[in-house]
Protein backbone atom coordinates (compact mmCIF):
# COMPACT_ATOMS: atom_id res chain seq x y z
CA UNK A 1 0.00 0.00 0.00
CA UNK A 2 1.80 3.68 -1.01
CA UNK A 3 1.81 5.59 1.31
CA UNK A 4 0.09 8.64 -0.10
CA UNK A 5 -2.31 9.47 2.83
CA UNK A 6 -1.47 13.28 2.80
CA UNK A 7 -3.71 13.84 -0.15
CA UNK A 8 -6.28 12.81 1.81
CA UNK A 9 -5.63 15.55 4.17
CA UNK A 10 -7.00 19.42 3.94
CA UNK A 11 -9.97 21.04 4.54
CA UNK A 12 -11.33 20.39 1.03
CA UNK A 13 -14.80 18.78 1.58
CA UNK A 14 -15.93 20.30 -1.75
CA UNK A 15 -17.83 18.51 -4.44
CA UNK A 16 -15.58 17.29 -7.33
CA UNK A 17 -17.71 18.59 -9.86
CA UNK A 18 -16.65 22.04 -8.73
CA UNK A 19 -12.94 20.97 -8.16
CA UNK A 20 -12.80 20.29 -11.62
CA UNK A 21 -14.51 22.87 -13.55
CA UNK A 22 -11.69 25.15 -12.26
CA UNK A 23 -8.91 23.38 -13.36
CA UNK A 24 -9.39 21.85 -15.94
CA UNK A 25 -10.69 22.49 -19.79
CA UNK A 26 -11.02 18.67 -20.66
CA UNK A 27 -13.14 18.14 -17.70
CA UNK A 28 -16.12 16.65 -20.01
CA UNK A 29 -14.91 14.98 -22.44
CA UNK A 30 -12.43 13.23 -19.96
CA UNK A 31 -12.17 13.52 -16.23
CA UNK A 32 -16.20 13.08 -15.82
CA UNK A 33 -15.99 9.66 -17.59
CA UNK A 34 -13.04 8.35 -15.97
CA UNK A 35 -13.32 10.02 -12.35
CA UNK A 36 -17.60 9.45 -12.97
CA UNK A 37 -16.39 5.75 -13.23
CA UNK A 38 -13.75 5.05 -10.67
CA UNK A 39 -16.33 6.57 -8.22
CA UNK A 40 -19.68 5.00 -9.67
CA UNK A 41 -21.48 8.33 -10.06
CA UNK A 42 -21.73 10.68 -12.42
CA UNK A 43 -22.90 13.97 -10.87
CA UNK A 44 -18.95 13.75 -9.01
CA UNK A 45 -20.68 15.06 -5.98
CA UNK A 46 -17.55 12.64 -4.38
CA UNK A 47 -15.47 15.04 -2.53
CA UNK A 48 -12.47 16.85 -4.29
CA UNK A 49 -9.85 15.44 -1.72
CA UNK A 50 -10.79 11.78 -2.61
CA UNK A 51 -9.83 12.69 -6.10
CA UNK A 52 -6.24 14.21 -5.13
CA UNK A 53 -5.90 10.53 -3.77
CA UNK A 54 -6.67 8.93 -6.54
CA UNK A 55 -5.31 11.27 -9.16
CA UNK A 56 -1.85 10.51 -6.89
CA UNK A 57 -2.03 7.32 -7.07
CA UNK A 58 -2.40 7.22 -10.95
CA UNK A 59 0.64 9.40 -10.52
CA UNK A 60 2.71 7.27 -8.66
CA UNK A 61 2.49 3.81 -10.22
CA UNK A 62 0.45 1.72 -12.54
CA UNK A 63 -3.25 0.23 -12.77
CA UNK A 64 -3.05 -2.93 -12.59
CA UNK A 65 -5.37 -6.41 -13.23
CA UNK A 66 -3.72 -9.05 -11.46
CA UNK A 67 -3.31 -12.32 -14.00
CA UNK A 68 -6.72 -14.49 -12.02
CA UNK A 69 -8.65 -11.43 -11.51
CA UNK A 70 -9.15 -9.17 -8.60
CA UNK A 71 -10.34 -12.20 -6.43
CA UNK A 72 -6.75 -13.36 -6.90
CA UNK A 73 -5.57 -10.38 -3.88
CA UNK A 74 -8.04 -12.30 -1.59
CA UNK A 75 -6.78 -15.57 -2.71
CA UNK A 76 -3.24 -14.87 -1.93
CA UNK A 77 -4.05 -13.58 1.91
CA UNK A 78 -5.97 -16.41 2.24
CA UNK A 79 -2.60 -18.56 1.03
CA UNK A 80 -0.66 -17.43 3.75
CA UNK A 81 -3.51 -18.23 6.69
CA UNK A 82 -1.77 -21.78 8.60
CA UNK A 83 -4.50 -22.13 11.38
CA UNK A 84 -7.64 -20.81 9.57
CA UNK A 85 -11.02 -22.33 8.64
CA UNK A 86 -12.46 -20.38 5.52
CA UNK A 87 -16.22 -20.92 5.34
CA UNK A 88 -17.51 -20.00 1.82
CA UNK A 89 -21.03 -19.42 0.80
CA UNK A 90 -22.07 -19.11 3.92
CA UNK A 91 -24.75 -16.79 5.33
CA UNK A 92 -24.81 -14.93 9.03
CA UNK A 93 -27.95 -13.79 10.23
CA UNK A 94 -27.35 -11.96 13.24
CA UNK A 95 -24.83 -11.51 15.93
CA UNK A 96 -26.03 -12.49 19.42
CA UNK A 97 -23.74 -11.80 22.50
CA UNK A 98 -20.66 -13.75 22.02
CA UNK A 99 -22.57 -15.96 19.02
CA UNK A 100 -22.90 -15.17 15.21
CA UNK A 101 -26.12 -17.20 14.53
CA UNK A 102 -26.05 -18.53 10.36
CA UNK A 103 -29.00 -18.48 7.86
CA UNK A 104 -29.33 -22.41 8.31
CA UNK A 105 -29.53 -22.13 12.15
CA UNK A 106 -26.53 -23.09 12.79
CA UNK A 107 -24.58 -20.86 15.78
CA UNK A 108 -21.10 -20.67 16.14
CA UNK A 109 -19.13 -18.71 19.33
CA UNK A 110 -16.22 -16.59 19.37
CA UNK A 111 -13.48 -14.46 21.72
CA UNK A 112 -13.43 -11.59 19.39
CA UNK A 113 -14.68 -10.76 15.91
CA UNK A 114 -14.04 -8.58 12.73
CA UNK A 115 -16.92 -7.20 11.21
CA UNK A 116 -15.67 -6.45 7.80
CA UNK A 117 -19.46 -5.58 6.90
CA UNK A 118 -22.10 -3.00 7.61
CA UNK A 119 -22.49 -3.65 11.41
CA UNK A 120 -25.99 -2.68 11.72
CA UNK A 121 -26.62 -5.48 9.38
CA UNK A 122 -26.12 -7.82 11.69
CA UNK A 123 -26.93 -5.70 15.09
CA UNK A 124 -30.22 -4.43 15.94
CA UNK A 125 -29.66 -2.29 18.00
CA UNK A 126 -27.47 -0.17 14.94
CA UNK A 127 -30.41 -0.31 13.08
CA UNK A 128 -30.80 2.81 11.01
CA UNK A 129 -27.09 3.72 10.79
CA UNK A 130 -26.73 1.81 7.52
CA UNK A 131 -23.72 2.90 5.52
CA UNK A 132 -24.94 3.94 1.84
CA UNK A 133 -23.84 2.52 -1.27
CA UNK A 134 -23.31 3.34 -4.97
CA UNK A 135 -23.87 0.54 -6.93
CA UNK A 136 -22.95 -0.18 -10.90
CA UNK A 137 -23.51 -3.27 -13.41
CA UNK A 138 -20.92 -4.92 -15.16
CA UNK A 139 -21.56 -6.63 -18.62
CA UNK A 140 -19.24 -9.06 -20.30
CA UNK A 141 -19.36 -10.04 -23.98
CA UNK A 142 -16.93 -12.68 -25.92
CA UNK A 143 -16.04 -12.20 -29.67
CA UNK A 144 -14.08 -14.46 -32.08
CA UNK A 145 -11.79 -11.25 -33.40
CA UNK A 146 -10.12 -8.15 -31.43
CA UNK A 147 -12.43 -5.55 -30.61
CA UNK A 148 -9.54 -2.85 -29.69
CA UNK A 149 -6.23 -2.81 -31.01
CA UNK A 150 -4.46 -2.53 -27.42
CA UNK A 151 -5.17 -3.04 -23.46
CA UNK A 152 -6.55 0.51 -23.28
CA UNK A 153 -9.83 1.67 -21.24
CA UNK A 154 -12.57 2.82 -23.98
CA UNK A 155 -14.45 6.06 -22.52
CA UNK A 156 -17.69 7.04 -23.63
CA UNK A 157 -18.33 10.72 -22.46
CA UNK A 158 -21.62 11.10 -24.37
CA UNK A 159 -24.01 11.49 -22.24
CA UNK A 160 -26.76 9.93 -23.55
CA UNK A 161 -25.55 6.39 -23.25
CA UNK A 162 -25.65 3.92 -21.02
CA UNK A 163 -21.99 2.79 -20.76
CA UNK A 164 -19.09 4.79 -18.59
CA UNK A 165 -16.31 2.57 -20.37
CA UNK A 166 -15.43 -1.05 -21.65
CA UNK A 167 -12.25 -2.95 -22.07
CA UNK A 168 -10.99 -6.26 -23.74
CA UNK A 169 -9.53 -7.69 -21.09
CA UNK A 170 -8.29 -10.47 -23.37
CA UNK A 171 -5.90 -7.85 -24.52
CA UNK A 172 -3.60 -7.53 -21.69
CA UNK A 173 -4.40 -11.45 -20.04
CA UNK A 174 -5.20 -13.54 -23.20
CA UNK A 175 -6.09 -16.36 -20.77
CA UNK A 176 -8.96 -14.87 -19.42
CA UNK A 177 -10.79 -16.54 -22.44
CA UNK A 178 -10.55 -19.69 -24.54
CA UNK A 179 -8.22 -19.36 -27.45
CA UNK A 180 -9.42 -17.75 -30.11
CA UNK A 181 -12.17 -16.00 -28.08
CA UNK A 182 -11.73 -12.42 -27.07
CA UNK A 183 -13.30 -11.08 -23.80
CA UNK A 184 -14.81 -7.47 -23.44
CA UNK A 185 -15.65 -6.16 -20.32
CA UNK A 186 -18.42 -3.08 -19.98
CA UNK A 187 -19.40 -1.08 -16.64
CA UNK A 188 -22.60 1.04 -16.69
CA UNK A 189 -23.28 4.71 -15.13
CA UNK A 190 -26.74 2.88 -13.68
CA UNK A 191 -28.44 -0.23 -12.96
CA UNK A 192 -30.81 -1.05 -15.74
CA UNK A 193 -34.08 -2.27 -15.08
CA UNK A 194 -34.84 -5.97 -15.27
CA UNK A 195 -36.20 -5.84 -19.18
CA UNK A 196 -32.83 -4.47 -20.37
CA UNK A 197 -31.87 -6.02 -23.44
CA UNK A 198 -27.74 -6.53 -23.65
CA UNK A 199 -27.50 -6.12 -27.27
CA UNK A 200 -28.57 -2.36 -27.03
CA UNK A 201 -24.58 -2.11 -25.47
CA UNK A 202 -23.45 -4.90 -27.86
CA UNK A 203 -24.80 -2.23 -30.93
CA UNK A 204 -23.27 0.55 -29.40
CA UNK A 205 -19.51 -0.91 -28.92
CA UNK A 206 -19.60 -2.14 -32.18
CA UNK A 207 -20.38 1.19 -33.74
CA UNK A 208 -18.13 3.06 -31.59
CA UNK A 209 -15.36 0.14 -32.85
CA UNK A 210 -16.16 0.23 -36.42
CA UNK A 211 -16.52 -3.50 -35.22
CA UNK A 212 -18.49 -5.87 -37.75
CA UNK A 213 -18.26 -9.29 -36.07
CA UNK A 214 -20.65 -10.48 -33.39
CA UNK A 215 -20.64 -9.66 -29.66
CA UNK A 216 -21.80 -12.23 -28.00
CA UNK A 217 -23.43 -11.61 -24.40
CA UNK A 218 -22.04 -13.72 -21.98
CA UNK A 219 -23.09 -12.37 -18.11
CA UNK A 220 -24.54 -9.70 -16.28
CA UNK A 221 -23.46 -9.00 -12.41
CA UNK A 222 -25.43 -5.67 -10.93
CA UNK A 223 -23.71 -5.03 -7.77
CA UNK A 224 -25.46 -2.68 -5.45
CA UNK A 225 -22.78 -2.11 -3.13
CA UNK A 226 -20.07 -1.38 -5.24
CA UNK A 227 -18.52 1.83 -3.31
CA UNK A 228 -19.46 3.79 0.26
CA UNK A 229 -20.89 7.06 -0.41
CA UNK A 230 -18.96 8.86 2.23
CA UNK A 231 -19.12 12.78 3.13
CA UNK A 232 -15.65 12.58 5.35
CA UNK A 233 -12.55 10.73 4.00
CA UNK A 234 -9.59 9.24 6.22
CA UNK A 235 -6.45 7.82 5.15
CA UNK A 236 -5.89 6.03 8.07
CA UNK A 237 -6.84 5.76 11.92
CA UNK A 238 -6.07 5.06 15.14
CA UNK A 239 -6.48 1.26 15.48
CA UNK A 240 -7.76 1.23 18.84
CA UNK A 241 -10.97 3.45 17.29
CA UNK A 242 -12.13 0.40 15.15
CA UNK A 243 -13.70 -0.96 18.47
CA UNK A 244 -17.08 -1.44 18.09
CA UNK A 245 -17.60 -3.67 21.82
CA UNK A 246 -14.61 -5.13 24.10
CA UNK A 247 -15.63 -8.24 21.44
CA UNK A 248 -16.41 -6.72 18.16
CA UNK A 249 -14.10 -5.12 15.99
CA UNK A 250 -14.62 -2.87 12.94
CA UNK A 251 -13.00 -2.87 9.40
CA UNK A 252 -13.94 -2.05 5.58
CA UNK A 253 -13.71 0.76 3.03
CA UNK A 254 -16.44 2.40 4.66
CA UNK A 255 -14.61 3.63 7.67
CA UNK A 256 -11.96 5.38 5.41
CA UNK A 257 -12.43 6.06 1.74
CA UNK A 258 -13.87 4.06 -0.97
CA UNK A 259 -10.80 2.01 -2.25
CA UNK A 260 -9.08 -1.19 -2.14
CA UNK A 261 -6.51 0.30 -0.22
CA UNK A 262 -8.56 1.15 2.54
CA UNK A 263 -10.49 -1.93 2.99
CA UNK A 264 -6.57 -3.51 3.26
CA UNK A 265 -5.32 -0.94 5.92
CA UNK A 266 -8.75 -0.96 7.60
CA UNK A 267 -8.28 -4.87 7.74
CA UNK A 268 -4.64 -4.32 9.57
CA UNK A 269 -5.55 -1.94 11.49
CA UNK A 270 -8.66 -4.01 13.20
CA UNK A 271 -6.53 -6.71 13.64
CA UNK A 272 -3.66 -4.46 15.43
CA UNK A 273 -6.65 -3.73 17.90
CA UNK A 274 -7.66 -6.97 18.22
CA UNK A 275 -4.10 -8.07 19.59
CA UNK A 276 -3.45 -4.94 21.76
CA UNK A 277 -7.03 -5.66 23.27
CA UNK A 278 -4.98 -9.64 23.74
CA UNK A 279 -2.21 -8.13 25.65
């Protein structure tokens, strides 16, 4: 994780929108698209100081797609666990004293616990402190020919249509499809509703692409908790504040900013109060 946190600091609560109708010219035709995407809204109401942070980030090293997918970061953690049961699949109902109480019934105890969810999903007594979410839906298409000519991010700043930007992912991992297939990747500003017909995207990339082979729709994911819609932004905190009982312990995005990054360092530093908590 870089450590970057100053450009997270400042007084600069300000909506982006603003931020970047100041500074900069090509704020339509790029910024909103990208920016509009990386935060999973397109009005960029997402405070100017969270874009510093990202914008520094860009700045300091590359994007990357690890080679099995983002699920590959959790994957390699889990690697490294030597005493650890992984349950997958597996639904919690509630938390009860000293007791998280499963979807089948089933009750298992604990010492101490890390919430790396919405706590008041699980307490009752949080109910109505629910963190808010921006959500976003992912399409993914296969094609028997190269749609782009290189592992580059396709932006669409009209704003009339439905897609923020699309990829071929085959481009920079080939393996991420069977040989000879080609995979393209889309993400949309909004959820569409339930009757939305796939090959209304398909059209469009094709015609953006000059592309006159077939796009053929392969899966649909709408994810409606994509990214924390958060008014104040932290880099980091002090571990001990992550605390929820003498039991329960906090961690996620939520309590920092909306990245990967801080759902990492929230992790570490939940688990550093954990153990002083031990001691």
């Amino acid at each position: 994780m870089c450590d970057v946190g100053w450009s997270l600091d400042g007084p600069d609560g300000s909506p982006l929108d603003g931020f970047l109708l100041q500074i900069f010219w090509l704020e339509s035709f790029f910024f909103r698209p990208f920016f509009g995407g990386i935060f999973l809204e397109n009005s960029l109401i997402t405070p100017a100081s969270m874009f510093r942070f990202v914008f520094k980030m860009f700045g300091s090293g590359d994007a990357l797609l690890p080679r099995k997918g983002i699920q590959a970061i959790t994957a390699q953690l889990a690697e490294k666990l030597q005493r650890t049961i992984v349950h997958l699949e597996t639904a919690i109902d509630r938390l009860e004293g000293s007791s998280l109480v499963l979807a089948n019934g089933q009750t298992h105890h604990f010492d101490k616990i890390i919430l790396t969810i919405d706590p008041a999903l699980l307490m009752p007594n949080l109910a109505g402190q629910n963190v808010q979410w921006q959500s976003t839906t992912a399409l993914y298409f296969f094609s028997d020919s190269p749609v782009l000519s290189s592992p580059i991010i396709g932006l669409v700043a009209d704003e009339d249509s439905p897609i923020n930007n699309f990829s071929e992912l085959t481009q920079l991992w080939p393996d991420f499809a069977p040989a000879g297939k080609h995979l393209i990747s889309v993400t949309l500003k909004e959820t569409p509703s339930k009757h939305f017909d796939p090959s209304i995207i398909a059209n469009e990339i094709k015609q953006r692409c000059q592309y006159t082979g077939a796009l053929v729709f392969l899966a649909q994911y709408d994810i409606p908790k994509a990214l924390p819609v958060l008014d104040t932004l932290q880099y980091s905190v002090q571990a001990t504040s992550l605390s929820l009982t003498d039991d329960i312990y906090l961690a996620g995005e939520y309590l920092l900013n909306g990245s990967l990054d801080a759902a990492m360092r929230s992790g570490r530093l939940a688990a550093e109060a954990l153990l002083i908590s031990l001691n």
